[in-house]
Protein backbone atom coordinates (compact mmCIF):
# COMPACT_ATOMS: atom_id res chain seq x y z
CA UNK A 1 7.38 7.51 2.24
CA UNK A 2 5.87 9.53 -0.28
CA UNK A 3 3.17 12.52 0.94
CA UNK A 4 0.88 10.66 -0.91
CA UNK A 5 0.15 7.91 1.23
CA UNK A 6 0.65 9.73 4.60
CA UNK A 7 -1.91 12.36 4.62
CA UNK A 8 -4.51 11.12 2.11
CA UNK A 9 -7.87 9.70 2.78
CA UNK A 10 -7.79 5.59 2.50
CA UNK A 11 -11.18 5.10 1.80
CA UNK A 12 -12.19 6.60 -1.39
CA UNK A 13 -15.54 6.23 -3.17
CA UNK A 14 -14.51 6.43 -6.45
CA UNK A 15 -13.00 3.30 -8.47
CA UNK A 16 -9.45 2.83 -8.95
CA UNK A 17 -7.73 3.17 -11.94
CA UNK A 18 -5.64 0.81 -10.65
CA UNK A 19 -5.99 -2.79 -9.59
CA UNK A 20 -3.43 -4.67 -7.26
CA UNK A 21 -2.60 -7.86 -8.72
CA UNK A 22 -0.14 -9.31 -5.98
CA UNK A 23 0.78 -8.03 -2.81
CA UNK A 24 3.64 -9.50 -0.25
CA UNK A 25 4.61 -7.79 3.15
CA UNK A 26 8.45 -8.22 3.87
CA UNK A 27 10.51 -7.25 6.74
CA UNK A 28 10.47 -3.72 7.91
CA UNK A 29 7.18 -2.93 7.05
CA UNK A 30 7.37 -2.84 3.57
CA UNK A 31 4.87 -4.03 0.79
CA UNK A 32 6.05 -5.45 -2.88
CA UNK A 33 3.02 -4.56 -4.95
CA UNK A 34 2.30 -5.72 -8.37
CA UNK A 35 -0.29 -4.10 -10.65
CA UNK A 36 -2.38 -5.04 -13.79
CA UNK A 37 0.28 -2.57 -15.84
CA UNK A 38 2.87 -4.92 -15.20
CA UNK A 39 4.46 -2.57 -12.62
CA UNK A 40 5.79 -3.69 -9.18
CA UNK A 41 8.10 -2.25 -6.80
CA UNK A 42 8.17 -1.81 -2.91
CA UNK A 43 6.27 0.86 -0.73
CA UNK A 44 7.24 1.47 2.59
CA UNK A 45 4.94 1.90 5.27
CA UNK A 46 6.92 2.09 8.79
CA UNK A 47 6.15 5.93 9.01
CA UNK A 48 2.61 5.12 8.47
CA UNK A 49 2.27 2.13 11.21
CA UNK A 50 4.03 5.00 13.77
CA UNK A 51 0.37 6.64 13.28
CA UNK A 52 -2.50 6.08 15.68
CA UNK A 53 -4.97 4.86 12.41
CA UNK A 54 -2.65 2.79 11.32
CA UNK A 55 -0.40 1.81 14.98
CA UNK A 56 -2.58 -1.91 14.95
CA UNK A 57 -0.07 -2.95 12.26
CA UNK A 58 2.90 -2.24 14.42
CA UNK A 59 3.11 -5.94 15.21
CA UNK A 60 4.72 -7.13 12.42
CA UNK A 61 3.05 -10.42 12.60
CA UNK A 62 -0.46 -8.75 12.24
CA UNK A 63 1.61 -6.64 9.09
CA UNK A 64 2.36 -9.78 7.26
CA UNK A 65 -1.48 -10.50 6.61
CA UNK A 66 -1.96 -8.06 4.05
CA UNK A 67 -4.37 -9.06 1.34
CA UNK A 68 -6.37 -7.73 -1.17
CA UNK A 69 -10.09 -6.35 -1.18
CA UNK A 70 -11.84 -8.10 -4.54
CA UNK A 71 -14.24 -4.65 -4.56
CA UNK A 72 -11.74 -2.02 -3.55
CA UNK A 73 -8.78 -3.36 -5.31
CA UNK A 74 -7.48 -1.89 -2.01
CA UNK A 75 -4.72 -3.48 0.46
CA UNK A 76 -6.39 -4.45 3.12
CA UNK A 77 -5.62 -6.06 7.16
CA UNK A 78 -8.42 -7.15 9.33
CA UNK A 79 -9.93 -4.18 11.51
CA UNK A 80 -11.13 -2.25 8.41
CA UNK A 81 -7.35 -1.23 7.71
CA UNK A 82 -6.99 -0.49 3.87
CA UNK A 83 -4.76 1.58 1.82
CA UNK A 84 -5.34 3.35 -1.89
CA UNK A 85 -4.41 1.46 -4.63
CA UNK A 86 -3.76 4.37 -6.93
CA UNK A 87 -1.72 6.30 -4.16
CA UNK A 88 0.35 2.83 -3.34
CA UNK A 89 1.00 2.83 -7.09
CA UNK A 90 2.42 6.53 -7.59
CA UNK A 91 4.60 5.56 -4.90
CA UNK A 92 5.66 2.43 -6.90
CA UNK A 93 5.87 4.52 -10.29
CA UNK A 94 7.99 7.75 -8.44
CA UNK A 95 10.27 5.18 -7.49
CA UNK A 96 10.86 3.04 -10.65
CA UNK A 97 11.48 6.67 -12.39
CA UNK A 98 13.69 7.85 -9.84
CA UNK A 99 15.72 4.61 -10.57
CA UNK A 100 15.80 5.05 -14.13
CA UNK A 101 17.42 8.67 -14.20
């Protein structure tokens, strides 16, 4: 997982320049995203549920209700969980690149 989504602050107060369209969570912890651009790709986040902020998601059941937050545009799980939508899509957009070299 990218350092990006580890170690930066979840909650931000400023708007997105991003907006989740469609979000799934597969096996293994891992989120297929799509966003307004067009662009969709998978993020995983098993490091992340290993941390104690994060750790409710560790049952996979309670993983699979990801959803999306109509203000926040963030990903979001009951308990107040919610993840950046612009640092879920660098993630997305490292990988895609990464693919295409």
């Amino acid at each position: 997982m990218g350092y990006s989504l580890k170690y930066r602050r979840y909650r931000s107060r400023r708007p997105s320049m991003h907006t989740v369209t469609e979000v799934r969570a597969e096996r293994n912890y891992t989120l297929w995203l799509r966003f307004d651009d067009g662009i969709e790709g998978h993020v995983y986040l098993g490091d992340l549920v290993g941390t104690q902020t994060f750790g409710l998601l560790s049952d996979e059941d309670k993983f699979r209700r990801a959803a999306i937050d109509p203000i926040s545009n963030a990903v979001t799980w009951e308990g107040d969980l919610a993840l950046d939508p612009d640092a879920l899509y660098r993630d997305v957009v490292s990988k895609v690149q990464a693919a295409l070299h």
